[in-house]
N, C-alpha and C. Protein backbone atom coordinates (compact mmCIF):
# COMPACT_ATOMS: atom_id res chain seq x y z
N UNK A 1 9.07 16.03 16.73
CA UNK A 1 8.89 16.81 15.53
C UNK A 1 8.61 15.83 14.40
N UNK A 2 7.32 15.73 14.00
CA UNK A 2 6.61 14.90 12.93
C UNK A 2 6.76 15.75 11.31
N UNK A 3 7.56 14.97 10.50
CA UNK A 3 6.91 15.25 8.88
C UNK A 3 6.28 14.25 8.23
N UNK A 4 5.11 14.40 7.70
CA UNK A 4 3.99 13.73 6.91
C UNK A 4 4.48 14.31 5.23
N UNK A 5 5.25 13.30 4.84
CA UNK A 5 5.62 13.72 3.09
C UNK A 5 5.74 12.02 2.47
N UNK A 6 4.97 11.94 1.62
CA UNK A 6 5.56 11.13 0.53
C UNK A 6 5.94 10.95 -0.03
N UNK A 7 7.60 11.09 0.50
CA UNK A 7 8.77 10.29 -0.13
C UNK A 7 9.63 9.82 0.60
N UNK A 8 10.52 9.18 -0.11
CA UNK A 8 12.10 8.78 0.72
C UNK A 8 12.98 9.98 0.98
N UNK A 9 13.19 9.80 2.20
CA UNK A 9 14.26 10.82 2.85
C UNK A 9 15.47 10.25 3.05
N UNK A 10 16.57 11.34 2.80
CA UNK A 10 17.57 10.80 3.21
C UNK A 10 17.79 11.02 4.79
N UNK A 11 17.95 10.02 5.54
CA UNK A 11 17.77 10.20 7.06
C UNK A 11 19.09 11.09 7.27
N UNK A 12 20.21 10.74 7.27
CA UNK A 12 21.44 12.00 7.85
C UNK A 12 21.26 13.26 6.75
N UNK A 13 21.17 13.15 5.48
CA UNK A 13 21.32 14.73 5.13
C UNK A 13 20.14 15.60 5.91
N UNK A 14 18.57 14.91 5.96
CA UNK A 14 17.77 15.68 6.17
C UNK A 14 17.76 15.80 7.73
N UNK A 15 19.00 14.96 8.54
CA UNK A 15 18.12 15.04 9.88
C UNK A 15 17.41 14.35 10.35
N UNK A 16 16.77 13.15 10.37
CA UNK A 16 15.58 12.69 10.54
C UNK A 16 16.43 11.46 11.45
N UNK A 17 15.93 11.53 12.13
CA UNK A 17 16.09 10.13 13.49
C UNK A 17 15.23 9.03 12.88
N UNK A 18 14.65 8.70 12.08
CA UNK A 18 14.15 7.53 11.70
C UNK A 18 12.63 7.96 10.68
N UNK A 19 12.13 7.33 9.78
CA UNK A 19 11.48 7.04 9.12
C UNK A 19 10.20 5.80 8.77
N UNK A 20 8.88 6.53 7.99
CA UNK A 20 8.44 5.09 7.93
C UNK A 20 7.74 4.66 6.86
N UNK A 21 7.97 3.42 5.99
CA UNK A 21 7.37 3.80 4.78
C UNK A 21 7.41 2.28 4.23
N UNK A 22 7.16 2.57 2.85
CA UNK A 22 7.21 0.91 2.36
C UNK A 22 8.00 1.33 0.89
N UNK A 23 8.63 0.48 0.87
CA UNK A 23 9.84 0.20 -0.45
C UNK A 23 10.94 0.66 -0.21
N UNK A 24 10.94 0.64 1.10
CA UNK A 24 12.96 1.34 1.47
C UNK A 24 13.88 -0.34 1.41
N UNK A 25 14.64 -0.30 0.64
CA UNK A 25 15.60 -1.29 0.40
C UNK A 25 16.86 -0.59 1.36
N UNK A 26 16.89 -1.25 2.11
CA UNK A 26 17.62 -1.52 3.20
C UNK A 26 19.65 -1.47 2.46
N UNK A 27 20.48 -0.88 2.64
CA UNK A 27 22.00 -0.68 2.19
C UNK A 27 23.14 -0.72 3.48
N UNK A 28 23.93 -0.38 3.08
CA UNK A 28 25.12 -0.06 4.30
C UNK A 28 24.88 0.71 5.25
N UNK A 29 23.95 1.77 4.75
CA UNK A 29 23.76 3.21 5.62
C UNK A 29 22.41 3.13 6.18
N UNK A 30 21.73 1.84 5.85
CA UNK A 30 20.08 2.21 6.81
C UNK A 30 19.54 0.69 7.04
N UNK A 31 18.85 0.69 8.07
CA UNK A 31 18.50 -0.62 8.84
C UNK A 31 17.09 -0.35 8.33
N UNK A 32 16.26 -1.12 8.26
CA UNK A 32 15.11 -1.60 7.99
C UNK A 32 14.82 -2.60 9.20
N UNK A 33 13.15 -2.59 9.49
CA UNK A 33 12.57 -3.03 10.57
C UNK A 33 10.93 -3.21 10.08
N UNK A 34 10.38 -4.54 9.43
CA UNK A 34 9.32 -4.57 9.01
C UNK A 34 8.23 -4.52 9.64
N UNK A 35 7.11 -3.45 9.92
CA UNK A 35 5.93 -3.11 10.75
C UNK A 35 4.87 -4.26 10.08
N UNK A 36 4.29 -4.48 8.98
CA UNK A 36 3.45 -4.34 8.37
C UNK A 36 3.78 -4.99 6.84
N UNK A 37 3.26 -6.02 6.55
CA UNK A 37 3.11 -6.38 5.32
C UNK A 37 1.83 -5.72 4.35
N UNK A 38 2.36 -5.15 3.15
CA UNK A 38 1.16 -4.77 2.70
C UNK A 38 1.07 -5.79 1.16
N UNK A 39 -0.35 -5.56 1.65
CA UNK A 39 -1.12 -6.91 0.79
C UNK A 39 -1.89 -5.90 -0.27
N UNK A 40 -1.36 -6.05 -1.56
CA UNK A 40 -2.68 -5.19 -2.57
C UNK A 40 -3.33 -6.15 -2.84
N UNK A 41 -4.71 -5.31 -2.76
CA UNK A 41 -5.93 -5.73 -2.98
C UNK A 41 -6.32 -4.95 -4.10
N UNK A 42 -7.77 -5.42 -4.70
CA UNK A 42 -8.52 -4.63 -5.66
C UNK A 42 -9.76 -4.17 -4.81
N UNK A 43 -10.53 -3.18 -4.99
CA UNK A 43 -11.77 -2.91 -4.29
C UNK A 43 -12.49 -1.90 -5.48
N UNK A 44 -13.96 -1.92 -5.06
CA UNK A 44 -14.88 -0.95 -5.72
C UNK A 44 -16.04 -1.22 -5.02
N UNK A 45 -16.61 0.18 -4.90
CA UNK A 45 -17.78 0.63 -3.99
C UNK A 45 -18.76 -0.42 -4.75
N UNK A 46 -19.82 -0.75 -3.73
CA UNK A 46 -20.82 -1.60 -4.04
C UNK A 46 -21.86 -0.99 -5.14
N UNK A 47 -21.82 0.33 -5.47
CA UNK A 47 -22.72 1.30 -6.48
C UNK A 47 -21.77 0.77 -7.93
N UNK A 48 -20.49 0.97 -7.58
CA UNK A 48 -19.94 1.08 -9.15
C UNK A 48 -20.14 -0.71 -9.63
N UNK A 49 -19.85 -1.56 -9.03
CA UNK A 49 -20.34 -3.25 -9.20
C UNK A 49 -21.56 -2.84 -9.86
N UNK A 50 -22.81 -2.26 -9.20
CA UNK A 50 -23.80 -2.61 -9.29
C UNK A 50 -24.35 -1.98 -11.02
N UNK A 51 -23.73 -1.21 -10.93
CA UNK A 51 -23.54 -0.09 -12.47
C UNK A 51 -22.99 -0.76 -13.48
N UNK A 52 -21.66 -1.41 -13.37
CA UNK A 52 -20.25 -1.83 -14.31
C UNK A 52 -20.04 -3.45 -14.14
N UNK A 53 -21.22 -3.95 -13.20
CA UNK A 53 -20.65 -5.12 -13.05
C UNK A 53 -19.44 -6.21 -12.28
N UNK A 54 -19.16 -7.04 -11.78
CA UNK A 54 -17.73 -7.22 -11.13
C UNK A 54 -17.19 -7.99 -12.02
N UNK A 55 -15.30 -7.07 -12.05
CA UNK A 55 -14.68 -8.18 -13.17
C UNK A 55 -14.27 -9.85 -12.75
N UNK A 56 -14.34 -10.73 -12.99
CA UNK A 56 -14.53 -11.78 -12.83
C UNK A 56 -12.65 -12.53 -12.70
N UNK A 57 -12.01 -11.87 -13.81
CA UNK A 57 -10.24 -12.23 -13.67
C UNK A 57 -9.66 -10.40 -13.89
N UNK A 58 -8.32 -10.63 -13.70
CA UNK A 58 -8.03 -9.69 -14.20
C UNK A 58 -7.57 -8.94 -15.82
N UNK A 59 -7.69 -10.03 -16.76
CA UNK A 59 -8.03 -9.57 -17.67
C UNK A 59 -9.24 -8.54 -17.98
N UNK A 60 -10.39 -9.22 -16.98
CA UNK A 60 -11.39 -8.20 -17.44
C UNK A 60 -11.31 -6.41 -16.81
N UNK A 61 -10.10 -6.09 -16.24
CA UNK A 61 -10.10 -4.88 -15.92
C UNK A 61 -10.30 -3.85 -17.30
N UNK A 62 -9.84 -4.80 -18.09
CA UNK A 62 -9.91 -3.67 -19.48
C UNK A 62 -11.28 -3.16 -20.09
N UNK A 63 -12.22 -3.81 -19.16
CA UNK A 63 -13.67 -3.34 -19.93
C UNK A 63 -14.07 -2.14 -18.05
N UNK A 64 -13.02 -1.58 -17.16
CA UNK A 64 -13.71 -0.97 -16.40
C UNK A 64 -12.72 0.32 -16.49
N UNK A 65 -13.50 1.05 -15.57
CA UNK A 65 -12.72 2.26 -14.78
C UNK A 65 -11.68 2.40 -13.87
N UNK A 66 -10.34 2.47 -14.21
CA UNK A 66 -9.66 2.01 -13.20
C UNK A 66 -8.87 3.26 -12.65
N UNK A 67 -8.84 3.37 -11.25
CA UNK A 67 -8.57 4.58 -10.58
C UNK A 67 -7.14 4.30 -10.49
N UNK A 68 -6.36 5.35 -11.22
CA UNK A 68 -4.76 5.35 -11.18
C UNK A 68 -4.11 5.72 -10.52
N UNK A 69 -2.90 5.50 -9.47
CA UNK A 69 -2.12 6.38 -8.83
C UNK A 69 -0.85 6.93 -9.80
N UNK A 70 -0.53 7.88 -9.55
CA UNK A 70 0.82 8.13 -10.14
C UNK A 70 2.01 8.51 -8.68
N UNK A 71 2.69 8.06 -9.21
CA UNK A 71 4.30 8.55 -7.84
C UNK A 71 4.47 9.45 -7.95
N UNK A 72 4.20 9.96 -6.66
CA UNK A 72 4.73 11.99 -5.91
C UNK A 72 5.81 11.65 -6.31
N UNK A 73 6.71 11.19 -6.58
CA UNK A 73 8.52 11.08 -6.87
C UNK A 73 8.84 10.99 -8.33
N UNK A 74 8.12 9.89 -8.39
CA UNK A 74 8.57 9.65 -10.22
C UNK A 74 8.02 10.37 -10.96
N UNK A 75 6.76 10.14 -10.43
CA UNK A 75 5.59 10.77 -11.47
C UNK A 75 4.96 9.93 -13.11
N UNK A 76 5.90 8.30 -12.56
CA UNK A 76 4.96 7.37 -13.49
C UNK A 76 3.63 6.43 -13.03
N UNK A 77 2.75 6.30 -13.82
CA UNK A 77 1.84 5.46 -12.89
C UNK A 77 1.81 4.29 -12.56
N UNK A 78 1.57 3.79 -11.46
CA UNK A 78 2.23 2.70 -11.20
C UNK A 78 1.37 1.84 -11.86
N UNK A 79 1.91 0.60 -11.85
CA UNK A 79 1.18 -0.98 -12.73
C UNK A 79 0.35 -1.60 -11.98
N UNK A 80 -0.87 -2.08 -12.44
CA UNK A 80 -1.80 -3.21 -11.47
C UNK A 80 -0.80 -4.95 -11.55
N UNK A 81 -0.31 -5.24 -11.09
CA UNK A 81 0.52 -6.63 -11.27
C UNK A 81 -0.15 -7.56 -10.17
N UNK A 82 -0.14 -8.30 -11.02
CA UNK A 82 -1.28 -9.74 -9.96
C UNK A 82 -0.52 -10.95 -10.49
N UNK A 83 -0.97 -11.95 -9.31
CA UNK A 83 -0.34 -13.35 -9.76
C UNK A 83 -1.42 -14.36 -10.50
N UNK A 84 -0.95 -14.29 -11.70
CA UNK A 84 -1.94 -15.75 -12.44
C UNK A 84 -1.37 -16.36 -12.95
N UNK A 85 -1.76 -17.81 -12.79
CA UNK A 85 -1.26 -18.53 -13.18
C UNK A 85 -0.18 -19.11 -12.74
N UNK A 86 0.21 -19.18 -10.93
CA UNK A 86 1.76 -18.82 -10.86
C UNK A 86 2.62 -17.74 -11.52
N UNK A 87 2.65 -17.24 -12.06
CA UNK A 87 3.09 -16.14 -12.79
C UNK A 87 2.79 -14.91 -12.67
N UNK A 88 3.92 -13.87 -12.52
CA UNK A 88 3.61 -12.34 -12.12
C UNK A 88 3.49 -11.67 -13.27
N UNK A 89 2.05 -11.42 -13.32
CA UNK A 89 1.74 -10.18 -14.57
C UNK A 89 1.36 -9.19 -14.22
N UNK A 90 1.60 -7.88 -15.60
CA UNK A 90 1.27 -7.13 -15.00
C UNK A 90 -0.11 -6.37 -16.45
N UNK A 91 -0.93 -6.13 -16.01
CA UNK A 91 -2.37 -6.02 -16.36
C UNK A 91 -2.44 -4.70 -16.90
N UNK A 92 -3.18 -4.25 -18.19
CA UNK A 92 -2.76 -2.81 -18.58
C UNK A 92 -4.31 -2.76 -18.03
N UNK A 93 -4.83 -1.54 -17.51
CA UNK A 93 -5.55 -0.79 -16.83
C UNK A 93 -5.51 0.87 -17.67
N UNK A 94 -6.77 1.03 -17.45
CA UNK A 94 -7.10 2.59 -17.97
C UNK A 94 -8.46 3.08 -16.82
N UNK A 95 -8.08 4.76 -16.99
CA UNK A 95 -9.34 5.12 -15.88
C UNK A 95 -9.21 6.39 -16.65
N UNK A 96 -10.26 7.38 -16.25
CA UNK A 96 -10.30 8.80 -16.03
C UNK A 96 -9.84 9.13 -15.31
N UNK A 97 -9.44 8.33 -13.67
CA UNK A 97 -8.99 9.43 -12.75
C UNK A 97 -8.09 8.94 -12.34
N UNK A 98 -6.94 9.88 -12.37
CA UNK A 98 -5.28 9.88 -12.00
C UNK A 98 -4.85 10.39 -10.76
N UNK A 99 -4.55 10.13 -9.78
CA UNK A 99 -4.29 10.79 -8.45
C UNK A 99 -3.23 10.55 -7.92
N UNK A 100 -2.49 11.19 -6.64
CA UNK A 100 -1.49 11.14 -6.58
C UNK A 100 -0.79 10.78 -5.12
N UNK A 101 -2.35 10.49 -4.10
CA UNK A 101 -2.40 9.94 -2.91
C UNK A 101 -3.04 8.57 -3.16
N UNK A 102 -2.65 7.33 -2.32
CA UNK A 102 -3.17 6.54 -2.56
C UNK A 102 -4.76 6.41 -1.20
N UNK A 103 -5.01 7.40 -0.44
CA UNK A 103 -6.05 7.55 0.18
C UNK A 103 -6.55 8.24 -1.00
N UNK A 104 -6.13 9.09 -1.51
CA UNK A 104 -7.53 9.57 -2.37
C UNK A 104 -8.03 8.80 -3.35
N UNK A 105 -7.26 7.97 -3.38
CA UNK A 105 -7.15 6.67 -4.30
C UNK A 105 -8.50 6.33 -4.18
N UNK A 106 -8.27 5.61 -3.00
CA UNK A 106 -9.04 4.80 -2.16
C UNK A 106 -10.61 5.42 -2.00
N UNK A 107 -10.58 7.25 -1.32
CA UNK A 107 -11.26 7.68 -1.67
C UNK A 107 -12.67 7.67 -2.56
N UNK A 108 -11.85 7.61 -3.78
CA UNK A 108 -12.36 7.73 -5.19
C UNK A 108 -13.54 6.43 -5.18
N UNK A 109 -12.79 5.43 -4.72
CA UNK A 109 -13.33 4.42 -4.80
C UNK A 109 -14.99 4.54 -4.33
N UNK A 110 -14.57 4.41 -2.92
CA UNK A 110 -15.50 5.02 -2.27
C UNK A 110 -16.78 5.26 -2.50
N UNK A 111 -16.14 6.45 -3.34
CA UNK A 111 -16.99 7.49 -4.34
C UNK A 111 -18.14 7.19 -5.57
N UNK A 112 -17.25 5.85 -5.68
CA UNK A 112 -17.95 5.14 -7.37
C UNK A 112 -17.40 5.25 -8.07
N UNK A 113 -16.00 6.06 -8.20
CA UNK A 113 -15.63 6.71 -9.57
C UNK A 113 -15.05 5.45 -10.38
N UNK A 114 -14.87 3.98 -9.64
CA UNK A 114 -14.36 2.60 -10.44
C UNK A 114 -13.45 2.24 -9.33
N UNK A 115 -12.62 1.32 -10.29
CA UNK A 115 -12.09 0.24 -9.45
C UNK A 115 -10.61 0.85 -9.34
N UNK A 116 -10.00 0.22 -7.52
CA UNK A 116 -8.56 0.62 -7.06
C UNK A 116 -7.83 -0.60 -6.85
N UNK A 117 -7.26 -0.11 -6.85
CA UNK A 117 -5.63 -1.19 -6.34
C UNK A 117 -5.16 -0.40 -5.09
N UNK A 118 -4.99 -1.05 -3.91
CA UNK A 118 -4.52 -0.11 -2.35
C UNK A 118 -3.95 -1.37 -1.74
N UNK A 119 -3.15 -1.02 -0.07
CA UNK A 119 -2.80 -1.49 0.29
C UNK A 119 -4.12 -2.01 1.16
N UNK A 120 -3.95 -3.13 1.78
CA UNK A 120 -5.32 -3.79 2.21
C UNK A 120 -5.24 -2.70 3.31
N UNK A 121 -4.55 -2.34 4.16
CA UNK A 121 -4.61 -1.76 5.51
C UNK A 121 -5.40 -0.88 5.20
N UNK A 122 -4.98 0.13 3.85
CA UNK A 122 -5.86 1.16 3.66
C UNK A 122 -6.78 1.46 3.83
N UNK A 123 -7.51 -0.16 3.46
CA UNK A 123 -8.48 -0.09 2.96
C UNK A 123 -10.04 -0.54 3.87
N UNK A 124 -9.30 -1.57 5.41
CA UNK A 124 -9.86 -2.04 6.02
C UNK A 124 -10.86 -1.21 6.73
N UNK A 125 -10.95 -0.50 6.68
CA UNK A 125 -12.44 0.12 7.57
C UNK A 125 -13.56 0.62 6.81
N UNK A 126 -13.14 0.94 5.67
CA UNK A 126 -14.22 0.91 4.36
C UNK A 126 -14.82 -0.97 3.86
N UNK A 127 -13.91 -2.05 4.07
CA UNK A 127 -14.05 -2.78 3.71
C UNK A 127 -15.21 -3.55 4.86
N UNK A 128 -14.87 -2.60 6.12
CA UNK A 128 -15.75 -3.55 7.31
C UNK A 128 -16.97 -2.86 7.18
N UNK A 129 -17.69 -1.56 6.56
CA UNK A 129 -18.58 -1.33 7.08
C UNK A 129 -19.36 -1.03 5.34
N UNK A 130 -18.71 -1.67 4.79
CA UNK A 130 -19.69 -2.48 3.21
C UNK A 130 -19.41 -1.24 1.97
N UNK A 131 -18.62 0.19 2.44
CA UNK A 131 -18.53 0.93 1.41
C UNK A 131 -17.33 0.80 0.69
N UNK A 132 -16.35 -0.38 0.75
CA UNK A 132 -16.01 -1.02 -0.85
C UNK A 132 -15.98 -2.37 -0.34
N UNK A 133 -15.83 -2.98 -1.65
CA UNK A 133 -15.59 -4.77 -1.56
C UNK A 133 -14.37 -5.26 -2.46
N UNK A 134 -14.23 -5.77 -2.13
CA UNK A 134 -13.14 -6.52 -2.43
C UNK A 134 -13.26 -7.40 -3.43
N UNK A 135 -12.23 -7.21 -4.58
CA UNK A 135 -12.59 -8.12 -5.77
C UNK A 135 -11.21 -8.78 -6.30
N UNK A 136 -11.50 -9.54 -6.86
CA UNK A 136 -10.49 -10.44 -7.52
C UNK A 136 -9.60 -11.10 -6.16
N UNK A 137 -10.05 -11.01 -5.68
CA UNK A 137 -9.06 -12.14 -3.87
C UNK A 137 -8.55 -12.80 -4.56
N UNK A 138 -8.44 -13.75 -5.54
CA UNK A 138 -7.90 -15.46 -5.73
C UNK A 138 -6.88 -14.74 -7.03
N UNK A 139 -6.55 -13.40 -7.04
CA UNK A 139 -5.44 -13.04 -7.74
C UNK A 139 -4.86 -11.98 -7.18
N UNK A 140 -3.81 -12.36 -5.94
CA UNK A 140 -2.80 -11.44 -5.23
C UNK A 140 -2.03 -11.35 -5.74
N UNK A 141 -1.45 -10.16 -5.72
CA UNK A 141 -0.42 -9.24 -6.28
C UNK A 141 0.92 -9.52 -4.83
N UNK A 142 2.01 -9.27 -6.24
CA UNK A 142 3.36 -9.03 -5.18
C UNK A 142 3.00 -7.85 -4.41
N UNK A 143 3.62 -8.29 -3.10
CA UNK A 143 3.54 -7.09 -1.87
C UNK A 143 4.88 -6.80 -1.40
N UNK A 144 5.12 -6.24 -0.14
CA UNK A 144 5.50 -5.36 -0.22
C UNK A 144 5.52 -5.76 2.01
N UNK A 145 6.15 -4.30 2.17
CA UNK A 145 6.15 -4.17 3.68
C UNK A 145 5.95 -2.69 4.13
N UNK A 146 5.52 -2.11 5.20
CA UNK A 146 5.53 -1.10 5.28
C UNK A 146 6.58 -0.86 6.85
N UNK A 147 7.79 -0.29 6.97
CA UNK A 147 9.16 -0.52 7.41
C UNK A 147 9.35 1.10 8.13
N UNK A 148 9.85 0.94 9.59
CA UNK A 148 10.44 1.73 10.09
C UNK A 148 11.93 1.52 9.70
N UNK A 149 12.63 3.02 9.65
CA UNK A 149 14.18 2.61 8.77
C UNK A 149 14.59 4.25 9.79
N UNK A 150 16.28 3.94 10.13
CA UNK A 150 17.25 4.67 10.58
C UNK A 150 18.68 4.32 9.94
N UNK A 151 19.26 5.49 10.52
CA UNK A 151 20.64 5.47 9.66
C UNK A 151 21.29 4.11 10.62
N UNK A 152 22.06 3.32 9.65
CA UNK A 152 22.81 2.71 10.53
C UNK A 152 24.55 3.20 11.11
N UNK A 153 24.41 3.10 12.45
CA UNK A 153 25.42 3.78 13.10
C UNK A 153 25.71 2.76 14.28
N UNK A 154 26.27 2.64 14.64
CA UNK A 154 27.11 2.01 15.81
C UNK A 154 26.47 2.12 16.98
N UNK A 155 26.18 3.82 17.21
CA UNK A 155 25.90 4.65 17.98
C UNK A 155 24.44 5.13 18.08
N UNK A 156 23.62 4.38 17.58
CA UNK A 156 22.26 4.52 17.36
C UNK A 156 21.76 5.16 18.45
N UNK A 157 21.17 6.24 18.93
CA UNK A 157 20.64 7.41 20.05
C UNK A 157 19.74 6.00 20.58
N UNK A 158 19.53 6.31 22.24
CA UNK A 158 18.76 5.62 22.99
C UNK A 158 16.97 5.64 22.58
N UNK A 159 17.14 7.30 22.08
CA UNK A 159 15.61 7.56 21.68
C UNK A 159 15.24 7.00 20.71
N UNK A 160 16.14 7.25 19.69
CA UNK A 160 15.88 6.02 18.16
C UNK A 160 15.63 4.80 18.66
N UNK A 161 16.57 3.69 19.28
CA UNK A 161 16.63 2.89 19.46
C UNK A 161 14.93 2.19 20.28
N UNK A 162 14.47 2.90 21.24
CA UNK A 162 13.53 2.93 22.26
C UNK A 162 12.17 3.33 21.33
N UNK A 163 12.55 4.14 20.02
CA UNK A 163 10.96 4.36 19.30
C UNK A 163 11.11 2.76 18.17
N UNK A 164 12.04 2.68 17.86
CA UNK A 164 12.36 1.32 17.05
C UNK A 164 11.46 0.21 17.64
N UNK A 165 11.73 0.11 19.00
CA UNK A 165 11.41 -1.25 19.58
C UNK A 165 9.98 -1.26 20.13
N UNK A 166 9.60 0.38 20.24
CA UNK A 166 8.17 0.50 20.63
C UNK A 166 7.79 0.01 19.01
N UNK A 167 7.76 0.72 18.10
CA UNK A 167 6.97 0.37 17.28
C UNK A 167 7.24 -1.34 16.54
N UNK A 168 8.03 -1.98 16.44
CA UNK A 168 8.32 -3.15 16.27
C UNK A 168 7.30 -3.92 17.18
N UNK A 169 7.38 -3.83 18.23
CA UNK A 169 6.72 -4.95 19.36
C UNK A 169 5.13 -4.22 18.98
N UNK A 170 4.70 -3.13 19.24
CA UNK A 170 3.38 -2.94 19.32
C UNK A 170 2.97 -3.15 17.51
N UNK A 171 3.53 -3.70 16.57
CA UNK A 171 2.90 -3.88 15.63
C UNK A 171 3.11 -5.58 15.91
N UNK A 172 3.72 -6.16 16.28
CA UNK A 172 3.82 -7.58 16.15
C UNK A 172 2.79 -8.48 16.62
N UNK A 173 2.26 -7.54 17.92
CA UNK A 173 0.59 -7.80 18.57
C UNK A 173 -0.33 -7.63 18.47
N UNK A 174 -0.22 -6.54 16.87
CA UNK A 174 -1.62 -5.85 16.14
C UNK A 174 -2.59 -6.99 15.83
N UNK A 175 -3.52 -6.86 16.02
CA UNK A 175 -4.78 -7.44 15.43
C UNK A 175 -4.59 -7.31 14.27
N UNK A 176 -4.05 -6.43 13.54
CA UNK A 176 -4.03 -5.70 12.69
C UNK A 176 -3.04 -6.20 11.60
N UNK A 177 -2.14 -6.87 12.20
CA UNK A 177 -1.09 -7.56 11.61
C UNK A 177 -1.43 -9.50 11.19
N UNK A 178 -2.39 -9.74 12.02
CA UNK A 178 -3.17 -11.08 11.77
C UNK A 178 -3.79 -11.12 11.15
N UNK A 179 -4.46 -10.23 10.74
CA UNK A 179 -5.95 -9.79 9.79
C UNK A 179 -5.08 -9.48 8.27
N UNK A 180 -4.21 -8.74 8.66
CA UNK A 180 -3.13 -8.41 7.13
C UNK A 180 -2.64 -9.58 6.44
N UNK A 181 -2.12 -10.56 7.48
CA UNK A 181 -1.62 -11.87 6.84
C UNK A 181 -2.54 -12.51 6.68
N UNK A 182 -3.87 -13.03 7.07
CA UNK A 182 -4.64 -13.96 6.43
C UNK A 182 -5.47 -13.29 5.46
N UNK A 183 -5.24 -12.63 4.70
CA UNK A 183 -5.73 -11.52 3.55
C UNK A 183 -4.67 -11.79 2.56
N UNK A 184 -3.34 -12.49 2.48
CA UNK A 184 -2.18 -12.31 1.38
C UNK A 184 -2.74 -13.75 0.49
């Protein structure tokens, strides 16, 4: 029994034998198990470059279109934060379009509608077949992991335990996971 929602669950009130997501900080009551490092990137379709130009640092985001997510939870939008200079800043950004999936995010991009901030994974199959590119590389942003998480119990069910270790091992051999790290 699969739920597809974006947010944090509480695994025992709601029930849930395990979870999977990125930004679960790990406590007394839940184990964390890292699948997946996610690496933000910047991207924009090769039409909107060709229209708007490519920004060159991230200062210059302030002369583009920048496609916003806002949090299904919070409902603030999140910050573009990149590393320059050694130093973690975080970059004020403006767009027309506010969304609230980060695929439609991505989407958008796609689309032309300007420039995103996504997780690289997101983003990799648009990135392999030329409908976005990748900009600003030589200014990575703090990341992040994307984490299978269960309640911690003593007594952890064989089935939990047995989907834990499937998905742990079959991400550790991903192609997918080599390609993620030489991208940070």
């Amino acid at each position: 029994d699969w739920s597809y929602d974006n947010r944090r669950v509480d695994l025992v009130k709601e029930g849930f034998d395990a979870a999977i997501g990125g930004g679960i900080a790990p406590d007394a009551n839940v184990v964390a198990r890292q699948l997946l490092p996610i690496v933000p990137i910047t991207v924009a379709s090769p039409s909107y470059l060709a229209a708007h130009g490519t920004p060159a640092t991230p200062e210059d985001l302030a002369r583009h279109d920048c496609i916003r997510l806002r949090s299904a939870t919070s409902g603030r939008l999140r910050e573009w934060t990149f590393e320059i200079d050694g130093e973690t800043r975080t970059v004020p950004v403006d767009g027309r379009v506010i969304l609230s999936d980060v695929e439609a995010v991505r989407d958008a991009a796609v689309a032309g509608m300007g420039l995103a901030r996504v997780g690289a994974y997101q983003a990799l199959p648009w990135l392999d077949d030329g409908r976005l590119v990748r900009i600003l590389a030589g200014f990575p942003g703090p990341g992040g992991a994307v984490q299978v998480y269960y309640a911690h119990n003593r007594l952890t069910p064989p089935k939990v335990r047995a989907f834990v270790e499937f998905l742990t091992e079959s991400f550790a051999v991903s192609p997918l996971l080599a390609r993620l790290t030489s991208m940070s």
